[in-house]
Protein backbone atom coordinates (compact mmCIF):
# COMPACT_ATOMS: atom_id res chain seq x y z
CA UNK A 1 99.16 -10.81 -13.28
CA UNK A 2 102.18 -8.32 -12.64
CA UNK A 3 101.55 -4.51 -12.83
CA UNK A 4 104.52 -3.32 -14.56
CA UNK A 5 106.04 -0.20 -13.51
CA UNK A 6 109.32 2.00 -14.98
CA UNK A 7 111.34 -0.10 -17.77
CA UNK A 8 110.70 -3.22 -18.36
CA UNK A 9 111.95 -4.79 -21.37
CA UNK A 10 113.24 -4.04 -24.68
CA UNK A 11 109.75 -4.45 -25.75
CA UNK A 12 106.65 -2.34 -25.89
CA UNK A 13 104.68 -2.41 -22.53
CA UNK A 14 101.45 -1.69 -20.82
CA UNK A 15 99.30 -1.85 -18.43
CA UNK A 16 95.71 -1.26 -18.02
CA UNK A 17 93.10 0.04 -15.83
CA UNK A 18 89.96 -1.81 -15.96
CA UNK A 19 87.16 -0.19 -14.72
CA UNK A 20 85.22 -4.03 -13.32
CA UNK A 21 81.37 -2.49 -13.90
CA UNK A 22 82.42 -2.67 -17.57
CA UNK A 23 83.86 -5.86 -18.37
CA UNK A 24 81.43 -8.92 -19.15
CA UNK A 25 81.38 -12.17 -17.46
CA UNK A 26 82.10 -14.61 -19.67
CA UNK A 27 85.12 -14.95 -22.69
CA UNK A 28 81.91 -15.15 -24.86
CA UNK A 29 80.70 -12.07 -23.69
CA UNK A 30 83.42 -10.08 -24.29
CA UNK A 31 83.96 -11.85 -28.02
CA UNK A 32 80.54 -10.57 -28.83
CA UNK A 33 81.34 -6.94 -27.17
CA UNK A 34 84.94 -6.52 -29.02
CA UNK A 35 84.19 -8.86 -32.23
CA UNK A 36 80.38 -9.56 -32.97
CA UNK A 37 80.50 -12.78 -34.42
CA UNK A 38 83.93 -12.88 -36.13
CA UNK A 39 86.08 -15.82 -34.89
CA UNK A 40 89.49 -14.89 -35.72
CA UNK A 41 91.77 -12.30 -36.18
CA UNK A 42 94.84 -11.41 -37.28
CA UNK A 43 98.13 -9.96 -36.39
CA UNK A 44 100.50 -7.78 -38.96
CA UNK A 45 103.62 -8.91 -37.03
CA UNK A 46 105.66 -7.73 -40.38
CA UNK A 47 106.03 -10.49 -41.73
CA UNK A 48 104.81 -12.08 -44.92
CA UNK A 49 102.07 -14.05 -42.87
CA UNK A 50 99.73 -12.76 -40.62
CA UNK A 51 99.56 -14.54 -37.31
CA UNK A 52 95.99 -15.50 -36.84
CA UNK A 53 94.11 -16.04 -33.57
CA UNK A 54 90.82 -16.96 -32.15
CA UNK A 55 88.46 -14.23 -30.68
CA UNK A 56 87.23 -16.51 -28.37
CA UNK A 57 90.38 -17.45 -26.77
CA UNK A 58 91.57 -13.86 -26.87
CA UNK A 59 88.60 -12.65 -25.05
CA UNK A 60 88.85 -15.83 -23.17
CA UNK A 61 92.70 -14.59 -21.56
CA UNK A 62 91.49 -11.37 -21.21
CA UNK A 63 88.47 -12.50 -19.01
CA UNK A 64 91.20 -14.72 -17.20
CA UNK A 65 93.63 -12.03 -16.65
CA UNK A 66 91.16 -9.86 -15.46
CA UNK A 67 89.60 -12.58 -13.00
CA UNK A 68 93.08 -12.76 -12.10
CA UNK A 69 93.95 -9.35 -11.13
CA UNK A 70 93.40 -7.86 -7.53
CA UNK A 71 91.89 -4.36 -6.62
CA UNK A 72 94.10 -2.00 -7.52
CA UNK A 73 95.46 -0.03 -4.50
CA UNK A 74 95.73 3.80 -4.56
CA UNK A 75 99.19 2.93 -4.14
CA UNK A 76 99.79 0.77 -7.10
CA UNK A 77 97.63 3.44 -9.20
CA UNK A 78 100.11 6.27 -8.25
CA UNK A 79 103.29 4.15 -9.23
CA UNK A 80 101.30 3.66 -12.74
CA UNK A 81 100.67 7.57 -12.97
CA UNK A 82 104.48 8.40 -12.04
CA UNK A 83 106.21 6.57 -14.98
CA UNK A 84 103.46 5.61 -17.23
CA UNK A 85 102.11 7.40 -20.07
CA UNK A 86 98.58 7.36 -21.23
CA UNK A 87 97.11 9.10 -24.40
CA UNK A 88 93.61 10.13 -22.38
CA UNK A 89 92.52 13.03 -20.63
CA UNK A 90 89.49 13.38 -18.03
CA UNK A 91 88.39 16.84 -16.85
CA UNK A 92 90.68 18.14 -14.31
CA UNK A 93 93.54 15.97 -15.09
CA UNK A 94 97.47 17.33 -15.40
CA UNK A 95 97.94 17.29 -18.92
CA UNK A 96 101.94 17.40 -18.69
CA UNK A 97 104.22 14.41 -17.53
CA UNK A 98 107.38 15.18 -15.67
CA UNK A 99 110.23 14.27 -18.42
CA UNK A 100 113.60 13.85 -17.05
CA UNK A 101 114.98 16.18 -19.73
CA UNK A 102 113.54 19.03 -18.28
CA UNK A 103 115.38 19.03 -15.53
CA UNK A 104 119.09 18.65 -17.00
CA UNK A 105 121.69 21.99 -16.09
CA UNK A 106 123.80 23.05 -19.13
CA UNK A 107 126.14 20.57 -18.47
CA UNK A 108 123.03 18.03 -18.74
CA UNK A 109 123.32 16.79 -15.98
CA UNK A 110 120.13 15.37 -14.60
CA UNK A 111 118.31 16.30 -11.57
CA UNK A 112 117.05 13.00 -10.33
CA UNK A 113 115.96 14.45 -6.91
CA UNK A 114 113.44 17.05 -8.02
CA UNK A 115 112.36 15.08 -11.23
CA UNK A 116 111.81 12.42 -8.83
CA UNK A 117 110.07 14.65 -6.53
CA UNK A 118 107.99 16.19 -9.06
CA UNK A 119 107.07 12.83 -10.51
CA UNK A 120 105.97 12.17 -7.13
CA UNK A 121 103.61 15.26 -7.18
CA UNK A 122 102.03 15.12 -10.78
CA UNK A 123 101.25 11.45 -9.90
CA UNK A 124 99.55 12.28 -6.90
CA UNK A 125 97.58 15.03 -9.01
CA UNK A 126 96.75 12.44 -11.43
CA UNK A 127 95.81 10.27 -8.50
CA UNK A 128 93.30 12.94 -6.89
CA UNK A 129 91.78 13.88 -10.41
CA UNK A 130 91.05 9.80 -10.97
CA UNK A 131 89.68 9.23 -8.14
CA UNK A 132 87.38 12.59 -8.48
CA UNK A 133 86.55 11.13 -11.86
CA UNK A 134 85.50 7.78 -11.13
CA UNK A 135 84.20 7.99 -7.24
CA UNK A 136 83.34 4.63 -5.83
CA UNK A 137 84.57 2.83 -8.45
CA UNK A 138 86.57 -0.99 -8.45
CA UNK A 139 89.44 -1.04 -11.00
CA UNK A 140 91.62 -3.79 -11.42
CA UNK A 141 95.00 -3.48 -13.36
CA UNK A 142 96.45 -6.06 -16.21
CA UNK A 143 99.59 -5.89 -17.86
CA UNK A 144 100.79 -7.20 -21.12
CA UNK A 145 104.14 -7.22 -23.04
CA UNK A 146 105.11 -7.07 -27.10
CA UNK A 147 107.41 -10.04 -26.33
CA UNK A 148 105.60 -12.64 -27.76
CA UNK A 149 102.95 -12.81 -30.52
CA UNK A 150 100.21 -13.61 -28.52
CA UNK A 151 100.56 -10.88 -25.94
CA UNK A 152 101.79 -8.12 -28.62
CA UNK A 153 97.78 -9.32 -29.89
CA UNK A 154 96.54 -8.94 -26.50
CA UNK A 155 98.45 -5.53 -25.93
CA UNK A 156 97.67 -4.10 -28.90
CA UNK A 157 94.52 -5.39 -31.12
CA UNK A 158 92.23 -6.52 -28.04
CA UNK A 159 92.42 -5.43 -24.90
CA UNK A 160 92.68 -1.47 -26.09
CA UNK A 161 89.06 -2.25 -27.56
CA UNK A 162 87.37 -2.42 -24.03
CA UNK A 163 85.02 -0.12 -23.23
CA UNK A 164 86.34 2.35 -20.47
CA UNK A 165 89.64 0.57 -20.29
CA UNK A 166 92.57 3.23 -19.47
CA UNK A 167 96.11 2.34 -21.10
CA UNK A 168 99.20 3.35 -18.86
CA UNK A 169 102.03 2.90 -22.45
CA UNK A 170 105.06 1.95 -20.54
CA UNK A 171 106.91 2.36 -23.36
């Protein structure tokens, strides 16, 4: 599985953070955890007809994915924090983004070396507060796109649902 990172399509993005001491084993296991016993579900892709999938083989690409995935390196973590946004907060964590905007001159003409370099330095915060936050602790990182119906499913109606899971919105 790719961790995405900066733009990467015309389509919604993102990548997440799975804590491993909370995922299941099995596809079945995570079906009962995200959908009890309901088999399918369905996707408002805005149309007249719902798309409609199986929980089981949702849970069962997720589990896949996951299984998939290495360790994710402090490196790889950082170039998630330094483009990414995610709508969470843990205690001690930055709570402002570096956004390109703010460093345009009246001209607006864009900074790129200190945004870059102060993208580089909120990430590391971010970094340092994570780690603080979760000591000791294996994450692995998946990534899904809005390109297709099955992964705008898995992006947005499934894998959100996991306990613990952290969403890096790429955009």
């Amino acid at each position: 599985m790719k961790i995405r990172s900066g733009f990467v399509s015309n389509s919604s993005s993102s990548s997440f953070i799975v804590p491993m001491d909370s995922i299941p084993g099995t596809a079945e296991e995570l079906k009962q955890l995200l959908f009890g016993e309901q088999e399918s579900i369905a996707y408002d892709n805005w149309s007249d007809t719902p798309t409609i999938f199986s929980t089981l083989e949702m849970a069962g690409i997720v589990i896949q994915n996951i299984k998939d995935a290495k360790t994710a390196t402090d490196t790889e973590l950082l170039d998630l924090f330094k483009y990414g946004y995610y709508p969470f907060e843990w205690d001690g964590s930055p709570t402002k983004v570096p956004n390109f905007n703010d460093f345009k001159d009246d001209s607006q003409k864009c900074d790129w070396k200190a945004y870059e370099e102060a993208s580089n330095k909120y990430a590391t915060e971010v970094l340092e507060s994570f780690r603080k936050a979760f000591p000791n602790k294996e994450f692995r990182v998946v990534a899904y796109d809005d390109d297709y119906m099955e992964g705008a499913m898995l992006e947005h109606e499934v894998v959100p649902l996991i306990p613990g899971i952290i969403r890096i919105n790429q955009h």
